[in-house]
N, C-alpha and C. Protein backbone atom coordinates (compact mmCIF):
# COMPACT_ATOMS: atom_id res chain seq x y z
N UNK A 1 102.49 177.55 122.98
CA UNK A 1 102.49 176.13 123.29
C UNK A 1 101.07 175.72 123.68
N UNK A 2 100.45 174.10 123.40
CA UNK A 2 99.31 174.03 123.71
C UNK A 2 99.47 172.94 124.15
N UNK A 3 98.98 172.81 125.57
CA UNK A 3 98.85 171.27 126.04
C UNK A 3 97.67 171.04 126.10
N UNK A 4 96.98 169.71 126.36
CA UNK A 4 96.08 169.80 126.15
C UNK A 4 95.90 168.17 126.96
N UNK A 5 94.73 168.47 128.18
CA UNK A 5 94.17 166.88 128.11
C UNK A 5 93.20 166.44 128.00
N UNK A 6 93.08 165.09 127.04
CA UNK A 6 92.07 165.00 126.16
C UNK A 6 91.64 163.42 127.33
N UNK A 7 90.30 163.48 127.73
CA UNK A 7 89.99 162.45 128.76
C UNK A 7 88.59 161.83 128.21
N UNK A 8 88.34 160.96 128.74
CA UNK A 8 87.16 160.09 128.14
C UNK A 8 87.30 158.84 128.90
N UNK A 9 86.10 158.38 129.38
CA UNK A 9 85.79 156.71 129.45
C UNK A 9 87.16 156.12 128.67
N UNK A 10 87.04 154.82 128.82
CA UNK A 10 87.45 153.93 127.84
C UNK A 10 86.66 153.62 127.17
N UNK A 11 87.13 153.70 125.54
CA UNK A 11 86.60 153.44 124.47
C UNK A 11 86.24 154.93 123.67
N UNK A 12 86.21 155.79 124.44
CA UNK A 12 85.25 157.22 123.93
C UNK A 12 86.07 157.89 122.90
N UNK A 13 87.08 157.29 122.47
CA UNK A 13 87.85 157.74 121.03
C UNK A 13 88.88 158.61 121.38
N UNK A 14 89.41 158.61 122.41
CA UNK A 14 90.61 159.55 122.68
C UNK A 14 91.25 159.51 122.10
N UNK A 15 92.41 158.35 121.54
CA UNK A 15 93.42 157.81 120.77
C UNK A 15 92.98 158.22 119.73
N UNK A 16 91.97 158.03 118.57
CA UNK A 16 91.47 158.45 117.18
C UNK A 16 92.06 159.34 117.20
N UNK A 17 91.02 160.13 118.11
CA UNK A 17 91.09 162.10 118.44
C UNK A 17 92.50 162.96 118.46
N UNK A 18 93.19 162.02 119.48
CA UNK A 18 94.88 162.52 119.95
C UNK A 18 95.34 162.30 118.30
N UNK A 19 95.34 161.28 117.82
CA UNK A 19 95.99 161.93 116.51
C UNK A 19 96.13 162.58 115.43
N UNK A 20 94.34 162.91 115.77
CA UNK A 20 94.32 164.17 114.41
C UNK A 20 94.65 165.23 115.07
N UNK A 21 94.85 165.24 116.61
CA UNK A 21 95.49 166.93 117.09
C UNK A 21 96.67 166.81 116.54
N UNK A 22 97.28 165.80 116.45
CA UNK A 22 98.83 165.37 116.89
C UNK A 22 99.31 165.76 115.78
N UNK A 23 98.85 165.47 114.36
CA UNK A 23 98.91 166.07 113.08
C UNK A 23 98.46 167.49 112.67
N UNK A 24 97.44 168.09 113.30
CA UNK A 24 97.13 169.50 113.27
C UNK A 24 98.05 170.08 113.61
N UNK A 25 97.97 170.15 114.93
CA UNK A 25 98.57 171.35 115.82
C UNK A 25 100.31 170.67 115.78
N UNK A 26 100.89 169.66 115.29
CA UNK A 26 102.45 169.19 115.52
C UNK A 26 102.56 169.02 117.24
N UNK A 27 101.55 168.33 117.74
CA UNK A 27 101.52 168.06 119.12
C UNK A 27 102.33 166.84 119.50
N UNK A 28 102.94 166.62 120.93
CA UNK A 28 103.23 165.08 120.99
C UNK A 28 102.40 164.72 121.92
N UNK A 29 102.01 163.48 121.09
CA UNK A 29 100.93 162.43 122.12
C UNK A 29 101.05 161.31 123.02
N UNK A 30 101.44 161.39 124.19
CA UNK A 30 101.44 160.83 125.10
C UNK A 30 100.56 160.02 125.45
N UNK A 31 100.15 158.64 125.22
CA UNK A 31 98.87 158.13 125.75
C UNK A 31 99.58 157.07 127.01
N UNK A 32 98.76 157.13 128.24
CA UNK A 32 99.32 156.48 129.20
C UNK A 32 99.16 155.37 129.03
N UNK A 33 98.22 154.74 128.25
CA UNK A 33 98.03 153.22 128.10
C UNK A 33 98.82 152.66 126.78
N UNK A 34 99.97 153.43 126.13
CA UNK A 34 101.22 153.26 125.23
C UNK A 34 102.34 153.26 126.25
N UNK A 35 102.09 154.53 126.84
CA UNK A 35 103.59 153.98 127.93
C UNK A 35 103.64 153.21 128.48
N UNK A 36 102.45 152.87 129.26
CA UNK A 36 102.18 151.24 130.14
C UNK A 36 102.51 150.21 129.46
N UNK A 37 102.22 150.04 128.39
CA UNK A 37 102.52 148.76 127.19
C UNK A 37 103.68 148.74 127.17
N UNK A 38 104.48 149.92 126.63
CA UNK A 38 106.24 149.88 126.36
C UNK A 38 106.60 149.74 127.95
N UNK A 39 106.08 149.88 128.51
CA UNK A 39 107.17 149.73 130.21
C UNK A 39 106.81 148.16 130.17
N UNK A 40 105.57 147.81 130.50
CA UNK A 40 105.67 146.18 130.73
C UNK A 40 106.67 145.46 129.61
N UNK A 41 106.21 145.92 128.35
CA UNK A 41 106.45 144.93 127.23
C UNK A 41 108.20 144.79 127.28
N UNK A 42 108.96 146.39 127.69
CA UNK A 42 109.94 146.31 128.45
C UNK A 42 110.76 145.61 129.40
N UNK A 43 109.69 145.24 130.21
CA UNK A 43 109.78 144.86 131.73
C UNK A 43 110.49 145.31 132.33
N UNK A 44 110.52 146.86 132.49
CA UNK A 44 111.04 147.86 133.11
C UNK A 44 110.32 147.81 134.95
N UNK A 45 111.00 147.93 135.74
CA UNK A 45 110.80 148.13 137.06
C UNK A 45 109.16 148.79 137.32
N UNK A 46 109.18 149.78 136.47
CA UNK A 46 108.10 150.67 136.67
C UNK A 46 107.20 149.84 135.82
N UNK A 47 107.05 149.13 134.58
CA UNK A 47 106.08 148.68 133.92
C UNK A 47 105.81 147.23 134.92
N UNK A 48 106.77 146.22 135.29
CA UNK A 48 106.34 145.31 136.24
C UNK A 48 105.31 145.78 137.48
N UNK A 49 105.54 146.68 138.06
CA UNK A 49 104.84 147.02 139.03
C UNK A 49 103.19 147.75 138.22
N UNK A 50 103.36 148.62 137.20
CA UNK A 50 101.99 148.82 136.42
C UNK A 50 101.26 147.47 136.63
N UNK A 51 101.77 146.60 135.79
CA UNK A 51 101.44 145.44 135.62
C UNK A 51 100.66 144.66 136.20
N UNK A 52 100.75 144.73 137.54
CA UNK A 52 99.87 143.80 138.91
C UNK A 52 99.19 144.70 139.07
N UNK A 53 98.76 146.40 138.82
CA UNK A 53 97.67 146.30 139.12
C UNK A 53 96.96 146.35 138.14
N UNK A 54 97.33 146.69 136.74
CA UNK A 54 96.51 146.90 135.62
C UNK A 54 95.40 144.59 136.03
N UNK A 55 96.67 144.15 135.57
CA UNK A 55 95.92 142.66 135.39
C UNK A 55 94.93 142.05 136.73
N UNK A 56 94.82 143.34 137.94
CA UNK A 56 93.45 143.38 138.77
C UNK A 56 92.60 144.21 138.42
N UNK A 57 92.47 145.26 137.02
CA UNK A 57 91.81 145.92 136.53
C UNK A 57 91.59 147.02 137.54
N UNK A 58 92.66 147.36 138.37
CA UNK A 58 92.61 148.61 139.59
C UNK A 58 93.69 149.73 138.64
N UNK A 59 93.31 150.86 139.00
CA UNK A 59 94.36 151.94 138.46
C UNK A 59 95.45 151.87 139.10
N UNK A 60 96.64 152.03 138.47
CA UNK A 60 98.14 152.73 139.20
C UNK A 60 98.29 153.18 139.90
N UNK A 61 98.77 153.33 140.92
CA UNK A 61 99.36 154.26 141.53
C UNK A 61 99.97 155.73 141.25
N UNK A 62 99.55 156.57 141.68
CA UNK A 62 99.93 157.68 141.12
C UNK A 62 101.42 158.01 141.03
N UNK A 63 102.71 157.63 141.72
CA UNK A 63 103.64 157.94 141.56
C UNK A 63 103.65 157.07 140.68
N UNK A 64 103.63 155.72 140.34
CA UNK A 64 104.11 155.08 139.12
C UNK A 64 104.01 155.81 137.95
N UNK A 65 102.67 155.87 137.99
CA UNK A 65 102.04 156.53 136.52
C UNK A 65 102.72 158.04 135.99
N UNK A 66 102.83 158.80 137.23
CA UNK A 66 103.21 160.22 137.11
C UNK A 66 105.28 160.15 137.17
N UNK A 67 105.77 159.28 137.31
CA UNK A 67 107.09 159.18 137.02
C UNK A 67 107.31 158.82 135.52
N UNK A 68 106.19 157.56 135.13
CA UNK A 68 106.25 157.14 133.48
C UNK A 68 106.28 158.60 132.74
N UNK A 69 105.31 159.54 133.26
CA UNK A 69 104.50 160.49 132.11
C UNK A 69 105.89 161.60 132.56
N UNK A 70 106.13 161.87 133.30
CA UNK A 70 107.30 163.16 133.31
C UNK A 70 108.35 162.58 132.57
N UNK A 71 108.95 161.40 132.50
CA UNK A 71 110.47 160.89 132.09
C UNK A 71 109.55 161.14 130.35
N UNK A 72 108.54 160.77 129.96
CA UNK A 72 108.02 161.12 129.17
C UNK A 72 107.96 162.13 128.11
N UNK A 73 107.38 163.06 128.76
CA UNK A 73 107.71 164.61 128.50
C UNK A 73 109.24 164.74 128.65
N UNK A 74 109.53 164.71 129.47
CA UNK A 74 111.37 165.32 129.40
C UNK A 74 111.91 164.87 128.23
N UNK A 75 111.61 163.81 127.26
CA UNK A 75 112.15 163.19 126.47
C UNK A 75 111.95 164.46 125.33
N UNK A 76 111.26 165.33 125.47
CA UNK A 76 110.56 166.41 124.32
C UNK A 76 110.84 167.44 124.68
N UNK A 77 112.31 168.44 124.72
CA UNK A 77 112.14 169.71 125.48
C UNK A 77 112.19 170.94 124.61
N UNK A 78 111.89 170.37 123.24
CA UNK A 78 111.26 170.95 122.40
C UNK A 78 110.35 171.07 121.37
N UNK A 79 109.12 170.71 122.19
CA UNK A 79 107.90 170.10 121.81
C UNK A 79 107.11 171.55 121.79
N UNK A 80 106.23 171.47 120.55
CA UNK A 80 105.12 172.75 120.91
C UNK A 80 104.23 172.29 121.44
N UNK A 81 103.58 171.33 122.65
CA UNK A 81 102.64 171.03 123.52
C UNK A 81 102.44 169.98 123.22
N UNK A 82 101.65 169.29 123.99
CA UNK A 82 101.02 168.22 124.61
C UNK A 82 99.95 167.53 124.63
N UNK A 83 99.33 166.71 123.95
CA UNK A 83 98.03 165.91 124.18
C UNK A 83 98.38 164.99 125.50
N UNK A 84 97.84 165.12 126.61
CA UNK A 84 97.89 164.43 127.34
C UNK A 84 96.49 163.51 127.10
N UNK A 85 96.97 161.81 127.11
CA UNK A 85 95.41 161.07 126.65
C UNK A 85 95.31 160.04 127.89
N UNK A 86 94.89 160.06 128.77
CA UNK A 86 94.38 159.27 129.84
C UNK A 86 95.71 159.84 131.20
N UNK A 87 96.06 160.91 130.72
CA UNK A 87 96.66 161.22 131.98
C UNK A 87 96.29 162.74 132.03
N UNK A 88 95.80 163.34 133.51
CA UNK A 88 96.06 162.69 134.35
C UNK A 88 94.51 161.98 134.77
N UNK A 89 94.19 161.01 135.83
CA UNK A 89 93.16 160.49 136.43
C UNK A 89 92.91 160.58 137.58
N UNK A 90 93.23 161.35 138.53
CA UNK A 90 93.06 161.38 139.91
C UNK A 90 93.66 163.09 140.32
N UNK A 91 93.24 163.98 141.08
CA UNK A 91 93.25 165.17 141.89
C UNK A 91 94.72 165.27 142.09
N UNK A 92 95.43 164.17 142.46
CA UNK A 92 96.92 164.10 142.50
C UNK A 92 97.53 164.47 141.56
N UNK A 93 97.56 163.33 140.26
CA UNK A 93 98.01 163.58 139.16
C UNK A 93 97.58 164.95 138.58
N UNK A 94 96.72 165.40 138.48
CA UNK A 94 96.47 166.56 138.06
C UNK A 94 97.28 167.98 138.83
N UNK A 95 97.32 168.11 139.82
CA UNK A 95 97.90 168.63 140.58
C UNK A 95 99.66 168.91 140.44
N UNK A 96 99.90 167.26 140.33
CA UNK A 96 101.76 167.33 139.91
C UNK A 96 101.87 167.39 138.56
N UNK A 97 100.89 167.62 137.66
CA UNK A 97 100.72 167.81 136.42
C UNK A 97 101.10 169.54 136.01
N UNK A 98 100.50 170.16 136.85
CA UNK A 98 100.32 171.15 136.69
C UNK A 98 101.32 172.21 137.57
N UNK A 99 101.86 171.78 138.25
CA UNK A 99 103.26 171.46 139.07
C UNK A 99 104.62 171.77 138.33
N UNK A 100 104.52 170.63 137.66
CA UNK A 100 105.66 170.00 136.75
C UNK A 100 105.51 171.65 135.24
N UNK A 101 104.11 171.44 135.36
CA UNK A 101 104.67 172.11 133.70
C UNK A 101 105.26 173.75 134.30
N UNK A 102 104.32 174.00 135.04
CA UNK A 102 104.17 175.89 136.23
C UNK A 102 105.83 175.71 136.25
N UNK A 103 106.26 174.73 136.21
CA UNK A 103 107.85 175.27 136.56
C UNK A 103 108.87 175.03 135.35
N UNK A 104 108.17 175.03 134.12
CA UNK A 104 108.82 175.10 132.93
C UNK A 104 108.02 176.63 131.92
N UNK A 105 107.08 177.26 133.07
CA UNK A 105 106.54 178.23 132.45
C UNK A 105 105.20 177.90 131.07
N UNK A 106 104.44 176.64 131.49
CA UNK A 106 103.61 175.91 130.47
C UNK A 106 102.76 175.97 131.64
N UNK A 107 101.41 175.90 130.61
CA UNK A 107 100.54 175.27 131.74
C UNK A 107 99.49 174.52 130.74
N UNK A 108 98.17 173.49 131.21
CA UNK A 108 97.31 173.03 130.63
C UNK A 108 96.17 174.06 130.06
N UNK A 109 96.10 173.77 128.91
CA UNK A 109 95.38 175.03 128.26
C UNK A 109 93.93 174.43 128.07
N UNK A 110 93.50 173.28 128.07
CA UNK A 110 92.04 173.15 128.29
C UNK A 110 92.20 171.44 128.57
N UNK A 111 91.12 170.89 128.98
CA UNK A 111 91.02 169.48 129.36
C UNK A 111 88.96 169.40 128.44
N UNK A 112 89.69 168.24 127.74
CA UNK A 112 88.72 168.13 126.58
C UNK A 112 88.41 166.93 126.86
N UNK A 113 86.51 166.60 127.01
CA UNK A 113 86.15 164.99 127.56
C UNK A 113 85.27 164.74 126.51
N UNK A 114 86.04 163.67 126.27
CA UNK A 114 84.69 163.18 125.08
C UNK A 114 83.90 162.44 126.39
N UNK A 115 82.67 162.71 125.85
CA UNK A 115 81.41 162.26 126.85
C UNK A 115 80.35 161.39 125.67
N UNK A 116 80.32 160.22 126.09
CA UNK A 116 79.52 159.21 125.13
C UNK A 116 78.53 158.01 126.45
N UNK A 117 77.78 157.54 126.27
CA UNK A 117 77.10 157.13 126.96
C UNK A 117 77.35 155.46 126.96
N UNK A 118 77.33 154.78 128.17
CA UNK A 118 78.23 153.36 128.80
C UNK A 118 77.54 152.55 127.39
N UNK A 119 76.41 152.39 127.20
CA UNK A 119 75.86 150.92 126.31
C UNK A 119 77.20 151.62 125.14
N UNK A 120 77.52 152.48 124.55
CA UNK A 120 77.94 152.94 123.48
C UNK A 120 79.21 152.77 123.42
N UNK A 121 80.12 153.29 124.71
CA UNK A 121 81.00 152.92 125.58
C UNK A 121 81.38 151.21 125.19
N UNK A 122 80.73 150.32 125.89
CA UNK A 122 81.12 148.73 126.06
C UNK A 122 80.51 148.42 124.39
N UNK A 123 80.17 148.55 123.90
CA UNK A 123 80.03 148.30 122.41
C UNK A 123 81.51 148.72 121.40
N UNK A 124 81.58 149.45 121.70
CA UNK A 124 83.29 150.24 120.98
C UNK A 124 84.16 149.60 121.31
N UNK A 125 84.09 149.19 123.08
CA UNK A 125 85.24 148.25 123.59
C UNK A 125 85.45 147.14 122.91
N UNK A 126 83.85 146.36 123.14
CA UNK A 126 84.17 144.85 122.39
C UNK A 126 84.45 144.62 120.92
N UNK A 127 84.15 145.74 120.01
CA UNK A 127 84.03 145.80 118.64
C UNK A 127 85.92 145.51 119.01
N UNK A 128 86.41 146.74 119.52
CA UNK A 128 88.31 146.88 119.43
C UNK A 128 88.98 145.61 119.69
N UNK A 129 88.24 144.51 120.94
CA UNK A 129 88.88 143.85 121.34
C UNK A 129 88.95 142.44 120.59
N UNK A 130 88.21 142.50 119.67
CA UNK A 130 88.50 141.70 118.14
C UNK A 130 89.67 141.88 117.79
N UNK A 131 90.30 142.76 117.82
CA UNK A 131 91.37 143.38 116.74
C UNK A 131 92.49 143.44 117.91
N UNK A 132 92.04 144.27 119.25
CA UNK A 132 93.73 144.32 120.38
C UNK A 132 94.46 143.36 121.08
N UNK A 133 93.58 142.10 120.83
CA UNK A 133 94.28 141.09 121.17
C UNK A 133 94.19 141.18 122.99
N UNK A 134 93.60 142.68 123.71
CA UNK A 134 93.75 143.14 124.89
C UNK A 134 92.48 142.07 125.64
N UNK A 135 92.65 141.59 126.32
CA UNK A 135 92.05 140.51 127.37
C UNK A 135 90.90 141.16 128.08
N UNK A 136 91.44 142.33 128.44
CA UNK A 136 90.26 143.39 128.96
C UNK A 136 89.28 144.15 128.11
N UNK A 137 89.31 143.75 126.97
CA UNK A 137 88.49 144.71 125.71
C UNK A 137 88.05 143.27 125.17
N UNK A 138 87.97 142.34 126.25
CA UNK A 138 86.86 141.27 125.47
C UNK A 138 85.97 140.75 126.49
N UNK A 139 86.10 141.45 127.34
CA UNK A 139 85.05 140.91 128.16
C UNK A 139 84.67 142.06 128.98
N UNK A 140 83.25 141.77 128.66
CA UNK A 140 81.98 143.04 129.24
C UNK A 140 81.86 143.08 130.71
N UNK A 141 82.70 141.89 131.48
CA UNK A 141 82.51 142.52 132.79
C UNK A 141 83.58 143.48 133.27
N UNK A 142 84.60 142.87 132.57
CA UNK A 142 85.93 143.35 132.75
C UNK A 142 85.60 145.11 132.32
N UNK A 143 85.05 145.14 131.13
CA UNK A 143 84.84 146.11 130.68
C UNK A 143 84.02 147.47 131.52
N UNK A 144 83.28 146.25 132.28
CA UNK A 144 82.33 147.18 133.27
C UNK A 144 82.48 147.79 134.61
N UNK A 145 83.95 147.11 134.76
CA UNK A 145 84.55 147.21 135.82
C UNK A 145 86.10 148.59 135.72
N UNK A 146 86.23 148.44 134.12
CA UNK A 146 86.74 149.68 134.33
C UNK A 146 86.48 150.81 134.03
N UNK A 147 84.89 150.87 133.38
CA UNK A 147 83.78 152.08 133.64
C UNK A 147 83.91 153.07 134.75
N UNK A 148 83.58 151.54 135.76
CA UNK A 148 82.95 152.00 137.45
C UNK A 148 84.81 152.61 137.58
N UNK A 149 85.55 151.92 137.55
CA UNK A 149 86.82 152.85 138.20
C UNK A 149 87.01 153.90 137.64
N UNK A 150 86.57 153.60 136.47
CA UNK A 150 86.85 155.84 135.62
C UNK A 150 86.12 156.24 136.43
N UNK A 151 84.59 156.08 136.43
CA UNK A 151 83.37 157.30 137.01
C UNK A 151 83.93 157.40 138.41
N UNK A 152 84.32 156.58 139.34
CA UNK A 152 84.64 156.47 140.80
C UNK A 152 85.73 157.20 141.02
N UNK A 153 86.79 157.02 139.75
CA UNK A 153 88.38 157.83 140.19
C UNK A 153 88.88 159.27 139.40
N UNK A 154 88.23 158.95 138.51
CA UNK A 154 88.48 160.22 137.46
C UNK A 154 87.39 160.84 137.25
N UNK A 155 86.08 161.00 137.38
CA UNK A 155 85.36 161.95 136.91
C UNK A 155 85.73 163.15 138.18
N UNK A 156 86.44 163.55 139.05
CA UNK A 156 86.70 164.07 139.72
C UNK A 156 87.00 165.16 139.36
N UNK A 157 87.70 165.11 138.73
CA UNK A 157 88.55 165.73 137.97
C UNK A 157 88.03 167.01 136.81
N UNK A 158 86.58 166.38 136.18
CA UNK A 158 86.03 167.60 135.61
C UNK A 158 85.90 168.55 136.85
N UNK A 159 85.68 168.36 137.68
CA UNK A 159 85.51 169.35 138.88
C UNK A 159 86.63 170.50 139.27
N UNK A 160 87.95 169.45 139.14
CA UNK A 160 89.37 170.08 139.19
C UNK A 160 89.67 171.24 137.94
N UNK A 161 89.35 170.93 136.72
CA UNK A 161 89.39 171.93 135.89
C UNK A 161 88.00 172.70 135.77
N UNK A 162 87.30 172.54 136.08
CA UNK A 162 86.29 173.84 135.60
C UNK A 162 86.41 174.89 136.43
N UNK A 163 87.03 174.30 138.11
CA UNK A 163 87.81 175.68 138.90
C UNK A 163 88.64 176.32 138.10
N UNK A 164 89.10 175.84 137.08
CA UNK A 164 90.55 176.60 136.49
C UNK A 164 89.69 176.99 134.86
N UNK A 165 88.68 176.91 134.77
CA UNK A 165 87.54 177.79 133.29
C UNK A 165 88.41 176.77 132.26
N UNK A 166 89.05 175.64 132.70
CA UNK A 166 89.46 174.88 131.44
C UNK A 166 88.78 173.25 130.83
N UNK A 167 87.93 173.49 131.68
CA UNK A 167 87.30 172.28 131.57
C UNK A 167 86.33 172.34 130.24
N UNK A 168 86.47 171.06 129.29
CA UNK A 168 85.25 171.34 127.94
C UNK A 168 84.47 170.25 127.52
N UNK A 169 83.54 169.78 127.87
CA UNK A 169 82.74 168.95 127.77
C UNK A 169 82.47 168.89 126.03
N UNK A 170 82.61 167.50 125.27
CA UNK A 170 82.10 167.68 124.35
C UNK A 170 80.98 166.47 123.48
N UNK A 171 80.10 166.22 122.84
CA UNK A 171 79.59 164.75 122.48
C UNK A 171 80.73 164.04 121.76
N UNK A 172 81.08 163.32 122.20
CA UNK A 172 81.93 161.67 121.81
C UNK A 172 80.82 161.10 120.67
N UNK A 173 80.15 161.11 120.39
CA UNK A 173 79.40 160.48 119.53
C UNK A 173 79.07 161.24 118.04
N UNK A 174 79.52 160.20 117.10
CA UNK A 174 79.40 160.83 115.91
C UNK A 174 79.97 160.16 115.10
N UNK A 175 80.61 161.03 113.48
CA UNK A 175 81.62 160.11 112.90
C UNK A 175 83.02 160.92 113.52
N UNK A 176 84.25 160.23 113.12
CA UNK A 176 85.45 160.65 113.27
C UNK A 176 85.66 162.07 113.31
N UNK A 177 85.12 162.89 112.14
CA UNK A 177 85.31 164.21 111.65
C UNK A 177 84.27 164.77 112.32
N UNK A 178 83.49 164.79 112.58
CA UNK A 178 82.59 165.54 113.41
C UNK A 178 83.04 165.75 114.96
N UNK A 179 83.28 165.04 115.35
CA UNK A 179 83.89 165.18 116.62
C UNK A 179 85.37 165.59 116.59
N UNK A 180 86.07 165.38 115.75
CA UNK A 180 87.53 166.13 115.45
C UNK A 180 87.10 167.89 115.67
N UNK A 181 85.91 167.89 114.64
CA UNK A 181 85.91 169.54 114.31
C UNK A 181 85.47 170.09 116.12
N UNK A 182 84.47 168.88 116.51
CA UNK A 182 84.01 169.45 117.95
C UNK A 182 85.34 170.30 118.57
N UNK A 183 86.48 169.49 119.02
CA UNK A 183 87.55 169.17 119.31
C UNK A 183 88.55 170.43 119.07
N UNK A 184 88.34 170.93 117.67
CA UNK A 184 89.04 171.91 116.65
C UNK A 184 88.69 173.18 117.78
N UNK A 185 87.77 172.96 117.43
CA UNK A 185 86.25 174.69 118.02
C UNK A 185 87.41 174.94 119.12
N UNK A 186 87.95 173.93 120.17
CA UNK A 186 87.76 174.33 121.30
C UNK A 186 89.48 174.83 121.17
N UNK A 187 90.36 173.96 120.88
CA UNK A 187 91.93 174.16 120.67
C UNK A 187 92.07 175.72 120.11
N UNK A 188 91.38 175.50 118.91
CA UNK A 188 91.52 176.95 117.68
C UNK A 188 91.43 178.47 119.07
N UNK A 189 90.70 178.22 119.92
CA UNK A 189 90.52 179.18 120.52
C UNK A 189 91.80 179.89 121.47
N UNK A 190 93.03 178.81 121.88
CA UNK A 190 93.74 179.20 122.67
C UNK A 190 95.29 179.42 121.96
């Protein structure tokens, strides 16, 4: 089994990325900012409450987020692993992440960051937000504001896995396939 979480800024191509694993390896891809969409668009208890804080551009709460992503997974209990794509983001989540799987006999087999640099970053955003219709992917402050909450809340977290030798830094920058193969190098290994 291979789980795998694949983390990045916003914009740094996670989603692209998650689906050429998702087709390689027969992974399921979980992206937290798909479940957030189907819970609000829902208006499920748990997506209403996402909701007020996403539209202050503040992160979730960790039980919210980490109840979406387990009912998630449970939905798959015969899945050969996991792209996890923007989950987890905080020392917590990572923690009941790793929790949750330790007691199904799984564990996270590497945490893969695309690393691309902010001007490159808010350029990708605004190019998408032509096309997502997303309110927050059209405006550069907005945009800049949920930079500062990744670097402030989640870069933590490379810290959390490189204690565990699973942490893999890789360049985000390139075409599609070049950074897929980056991506390949590191999966192929486990």
């Amino acid at each position: 089994m291979k789980n795998i979480v694949l983390f990045g800024a916003p914009g740094a191509g996670k989603g692209t990325q998650a689906v050429l694993l998702k087709e390689r390896y027969n992974l399921i891809h979980i992206s937290t900012g798909e479940v957030f969409r189907y819970n609000i668009k829902k208006q499920t208890e748990l997506g209403k409450l996402a909701k007020t804080y996403i539209d202050k551009t503040q992160l979730v709460p960790d039980e919210v987020t980490i109840n979406m992503l387990i009912a998630e997974v449970e939905r798959f209990p015969d899945a050969n692993g996991f792209i996890f794509d923007g989950f987890p983001r905080t020392r917590s989540q990572a923690e009941t992440l790793d929790k949750f799987l330790n007691e199904r006999d799984q564990e996270i087999n590497a945490m893969i960051i695309l690393e691309v640099p902010e001007d490159i970053l808010i350029k990708r955003i605004l190019s998408r937000g032509l096309t997502s219709g997303r309110s927050n992917d059209q405006s550069e402050d907005k945009i800049k504001i949920r930079l500062q909450n990744y670097y402030d809340n989640t870069d933590i977290l490379k810290d959390f896995y490189q204690k565990q030798n699973k942490y893999n830094g890789i360049d985000g920058v390139g075409t599609v396939e070049e950074i897929r193969e980056r991506i390949q190098q590191i999966v192929d290994k486990f």
